[in-house]
N, C-alpha and C. Protein backbone atom coordinates (compact mmCIF):
# COMPACT_ATOMS: atom_id res chain seq x y z
N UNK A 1 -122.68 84.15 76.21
CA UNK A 1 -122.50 83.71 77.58
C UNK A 1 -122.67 84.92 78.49
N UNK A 2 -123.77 84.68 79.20
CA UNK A 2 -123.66 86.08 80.39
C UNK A 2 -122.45 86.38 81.54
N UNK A 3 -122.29 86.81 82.14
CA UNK A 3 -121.13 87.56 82.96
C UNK A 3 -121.53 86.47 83.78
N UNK A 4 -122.42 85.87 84.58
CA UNK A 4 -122.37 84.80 85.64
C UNK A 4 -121.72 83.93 85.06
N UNK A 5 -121.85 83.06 83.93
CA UNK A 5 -121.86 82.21 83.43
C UNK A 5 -120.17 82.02 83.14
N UNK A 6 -120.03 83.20 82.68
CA UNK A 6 -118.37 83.12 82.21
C UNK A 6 -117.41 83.00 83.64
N UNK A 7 -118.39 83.83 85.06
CA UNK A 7 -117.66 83.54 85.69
C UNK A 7 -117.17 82.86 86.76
N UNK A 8 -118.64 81.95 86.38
CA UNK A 8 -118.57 80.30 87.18
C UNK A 8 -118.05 79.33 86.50
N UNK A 9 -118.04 79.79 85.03
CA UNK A 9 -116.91 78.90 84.15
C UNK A 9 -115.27 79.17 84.51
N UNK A 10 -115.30 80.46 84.93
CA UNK A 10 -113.76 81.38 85.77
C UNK A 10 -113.51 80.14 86.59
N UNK A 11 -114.51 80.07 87.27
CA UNK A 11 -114.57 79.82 88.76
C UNK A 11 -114.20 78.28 88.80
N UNK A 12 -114.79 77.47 87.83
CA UNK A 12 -114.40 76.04 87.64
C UNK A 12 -113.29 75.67 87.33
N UNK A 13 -112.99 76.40 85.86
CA UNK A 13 -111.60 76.52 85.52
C UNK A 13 -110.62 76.61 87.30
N UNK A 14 -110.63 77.75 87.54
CA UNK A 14 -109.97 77.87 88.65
C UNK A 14 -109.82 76.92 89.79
N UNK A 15 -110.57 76.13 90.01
CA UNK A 15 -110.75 74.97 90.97
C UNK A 15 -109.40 73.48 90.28
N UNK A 16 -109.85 74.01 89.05
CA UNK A 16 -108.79 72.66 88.80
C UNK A 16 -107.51 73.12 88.54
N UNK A 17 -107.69 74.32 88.01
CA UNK A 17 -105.88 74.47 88.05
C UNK A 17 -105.05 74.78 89.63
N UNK A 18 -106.47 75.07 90.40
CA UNK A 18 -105.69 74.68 92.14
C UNK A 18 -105.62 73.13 92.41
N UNK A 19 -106.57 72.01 91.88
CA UNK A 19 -106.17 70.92 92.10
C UNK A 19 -105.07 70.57 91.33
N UNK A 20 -104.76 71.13 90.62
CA UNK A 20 -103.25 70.53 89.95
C UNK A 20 -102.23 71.39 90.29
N UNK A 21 -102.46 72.31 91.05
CA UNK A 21 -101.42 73.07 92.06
C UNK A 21 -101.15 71.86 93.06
N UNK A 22 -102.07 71.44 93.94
CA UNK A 22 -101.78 70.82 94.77
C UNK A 22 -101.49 69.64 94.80
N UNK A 23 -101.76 69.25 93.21
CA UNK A 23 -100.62 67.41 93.12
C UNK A 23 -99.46 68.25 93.21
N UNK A 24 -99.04 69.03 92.60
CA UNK A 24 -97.29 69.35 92.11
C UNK A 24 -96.86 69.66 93.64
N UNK A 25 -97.77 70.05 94.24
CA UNK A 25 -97.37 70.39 95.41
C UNK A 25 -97.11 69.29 96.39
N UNK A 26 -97.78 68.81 96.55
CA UNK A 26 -97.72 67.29 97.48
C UNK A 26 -96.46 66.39 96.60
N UNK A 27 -96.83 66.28 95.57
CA UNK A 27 -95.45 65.77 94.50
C UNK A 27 -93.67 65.62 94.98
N UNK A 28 -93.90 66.81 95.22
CA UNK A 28 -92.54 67.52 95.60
C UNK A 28 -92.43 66.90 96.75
N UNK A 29 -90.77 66.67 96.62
CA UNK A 29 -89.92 66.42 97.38
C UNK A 29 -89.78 66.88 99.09
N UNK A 30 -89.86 68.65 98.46
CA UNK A 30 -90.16 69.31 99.52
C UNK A 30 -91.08 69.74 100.62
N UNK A 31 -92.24 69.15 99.77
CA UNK A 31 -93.77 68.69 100.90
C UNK A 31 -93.64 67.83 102.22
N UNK A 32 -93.63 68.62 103.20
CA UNK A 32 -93.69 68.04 104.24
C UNK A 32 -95.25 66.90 104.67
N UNK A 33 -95.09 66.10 105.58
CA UNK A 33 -96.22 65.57 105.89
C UNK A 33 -97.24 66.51 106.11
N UNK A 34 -97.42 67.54 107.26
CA UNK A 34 -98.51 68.23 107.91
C UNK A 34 -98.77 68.68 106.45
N UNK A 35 -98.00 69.68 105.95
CA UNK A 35 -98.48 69.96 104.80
C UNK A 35 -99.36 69.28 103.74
N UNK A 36 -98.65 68.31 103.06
CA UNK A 36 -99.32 67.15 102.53
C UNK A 36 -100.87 66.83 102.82
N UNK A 37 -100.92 66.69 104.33
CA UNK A 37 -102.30 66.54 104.72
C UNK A 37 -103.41 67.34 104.65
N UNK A 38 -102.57 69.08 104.81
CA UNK A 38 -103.91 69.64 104.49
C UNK A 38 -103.99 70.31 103.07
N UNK A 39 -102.98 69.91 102.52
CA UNK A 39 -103.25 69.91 100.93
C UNK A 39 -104.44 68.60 100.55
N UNK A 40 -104.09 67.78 100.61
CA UNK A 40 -104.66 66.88 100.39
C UNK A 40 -106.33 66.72 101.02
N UNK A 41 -106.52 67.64 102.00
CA UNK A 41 -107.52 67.73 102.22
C UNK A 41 -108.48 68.75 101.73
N UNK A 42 -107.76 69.75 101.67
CA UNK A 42 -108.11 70.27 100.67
C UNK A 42 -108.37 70.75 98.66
N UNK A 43 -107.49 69.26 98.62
CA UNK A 43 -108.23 68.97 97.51
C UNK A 43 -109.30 67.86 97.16
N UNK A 44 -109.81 67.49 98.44
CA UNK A 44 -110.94 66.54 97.89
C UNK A 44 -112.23 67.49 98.30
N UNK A 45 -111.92 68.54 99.37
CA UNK A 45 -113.19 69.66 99.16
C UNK A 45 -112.98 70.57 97.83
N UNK A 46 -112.25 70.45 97.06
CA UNK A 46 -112.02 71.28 95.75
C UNK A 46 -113.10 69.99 94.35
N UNK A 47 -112.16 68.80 94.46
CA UNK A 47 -113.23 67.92 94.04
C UNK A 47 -114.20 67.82 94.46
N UNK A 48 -114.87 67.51 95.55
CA UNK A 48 -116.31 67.78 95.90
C UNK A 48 -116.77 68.62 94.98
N UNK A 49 -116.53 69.82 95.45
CA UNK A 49 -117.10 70.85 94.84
C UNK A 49 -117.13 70.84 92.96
N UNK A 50 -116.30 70.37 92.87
CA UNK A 50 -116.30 70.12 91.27
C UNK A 50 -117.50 69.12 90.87
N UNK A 51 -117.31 67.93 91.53
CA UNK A 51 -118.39 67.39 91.12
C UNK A 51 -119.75 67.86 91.27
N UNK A 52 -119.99 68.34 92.56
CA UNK A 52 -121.23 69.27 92.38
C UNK A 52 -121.53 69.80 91.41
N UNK A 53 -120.64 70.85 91.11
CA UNK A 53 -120.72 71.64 90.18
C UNK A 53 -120.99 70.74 88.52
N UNK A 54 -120.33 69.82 88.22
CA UNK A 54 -120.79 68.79 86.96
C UNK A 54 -122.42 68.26 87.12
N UNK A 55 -122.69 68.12 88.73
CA UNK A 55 -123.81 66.65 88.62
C UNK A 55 -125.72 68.52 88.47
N UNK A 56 -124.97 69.48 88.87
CA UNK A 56 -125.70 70.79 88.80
C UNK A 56 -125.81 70.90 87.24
N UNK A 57 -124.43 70.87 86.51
CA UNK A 57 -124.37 71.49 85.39
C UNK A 57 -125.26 70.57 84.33
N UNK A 58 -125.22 68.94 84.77
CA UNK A 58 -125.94 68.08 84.05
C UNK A 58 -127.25 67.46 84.20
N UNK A 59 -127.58 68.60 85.54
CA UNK A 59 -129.42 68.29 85.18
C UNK A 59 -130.59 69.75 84.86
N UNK A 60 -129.58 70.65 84.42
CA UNK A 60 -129.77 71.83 83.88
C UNK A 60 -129.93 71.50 82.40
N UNK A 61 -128.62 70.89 81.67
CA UNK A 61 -128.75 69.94 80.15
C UNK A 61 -130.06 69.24 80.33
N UNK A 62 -130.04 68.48 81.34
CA UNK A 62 -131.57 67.38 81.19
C UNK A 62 -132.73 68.26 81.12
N UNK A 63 -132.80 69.51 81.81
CA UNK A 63 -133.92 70.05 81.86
C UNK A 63 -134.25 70.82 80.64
N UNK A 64 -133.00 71.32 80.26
CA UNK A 64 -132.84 71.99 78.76
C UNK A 64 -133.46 71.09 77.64
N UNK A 65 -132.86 69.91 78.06
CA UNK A 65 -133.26 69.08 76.49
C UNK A 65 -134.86 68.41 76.98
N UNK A 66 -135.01 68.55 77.94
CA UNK A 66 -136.86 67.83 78.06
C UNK A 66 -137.27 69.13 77.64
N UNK A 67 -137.42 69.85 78.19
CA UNK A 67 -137.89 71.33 77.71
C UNK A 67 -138.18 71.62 75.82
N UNK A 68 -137.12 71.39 75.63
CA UNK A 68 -136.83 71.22 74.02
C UNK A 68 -137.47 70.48 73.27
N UNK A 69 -137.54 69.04 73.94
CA UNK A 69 -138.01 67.83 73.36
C UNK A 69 -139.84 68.15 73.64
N UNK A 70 -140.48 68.90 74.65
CA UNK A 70 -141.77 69.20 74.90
C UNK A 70 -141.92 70.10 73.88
N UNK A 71 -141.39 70.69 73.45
CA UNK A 71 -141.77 72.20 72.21
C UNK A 71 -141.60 71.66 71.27
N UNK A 72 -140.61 70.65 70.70
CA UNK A 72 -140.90 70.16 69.77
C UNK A 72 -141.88 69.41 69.53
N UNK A 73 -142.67 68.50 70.34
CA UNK A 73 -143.64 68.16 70.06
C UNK A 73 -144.78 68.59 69.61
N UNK A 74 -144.83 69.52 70.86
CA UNK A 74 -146.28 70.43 70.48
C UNK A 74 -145.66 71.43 68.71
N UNK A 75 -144.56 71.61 68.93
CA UNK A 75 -144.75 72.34 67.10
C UNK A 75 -145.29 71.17 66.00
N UNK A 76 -144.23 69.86 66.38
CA UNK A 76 -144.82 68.87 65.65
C UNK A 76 -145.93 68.17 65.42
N UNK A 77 -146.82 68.37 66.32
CA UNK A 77 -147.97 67.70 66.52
C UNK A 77 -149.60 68.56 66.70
C-alpha cells in the first residue's frame, strides 16, 4: 500500500469514527438543540463525503477488473 493510499484509508477510517463521535454526541443527554443541529449537520457532510469516497473507490475496482478482464483475453486468445 503506498503512503497516499494508507492515508486516505487514515482519512476514511477517520471520517467514521467522527461520525460515531457525533451520534454519542447528539445521544447524550447533555446535547443541547443548537448543538445537535450543527452536529447533525455536520455529519451528513461527513457521510456525503464517505459515500463519495465508496462510489470513487468502486469505479476504480470496475476499471481495475475491465482492465484485467482485457489482458486476459488478449493472453488467452
Amino acid at each position: 500500500m503506498s503512503e497516499k493510499q494508507a492515508k486516505e484509508s487514515q482519512t476514511y477510517q477517520g471520517m467514521i469514527d467522527r461520525v460515531e463521535g457525533i451520534i454519542e454526541n447528539i445521544s447524550s443527554a447533555d446535547c443541547d438543540l443548537d448543538t445537535m443541529v450543527d452536529k447533525v449537520e455536520e455529519g451528513y457532510l461527513l457521510i456525503k463525503k464517505l459515500k463519495d469516497r465508496l462510489n470513487t473507490t468502486r469505479e476504480k475496482i470496475e476499471k481495475l477488473q475491465l482492465d484485467y478482464e482485457q489482458t486476459e483475453g488478449k493472453l488467452d486468445g
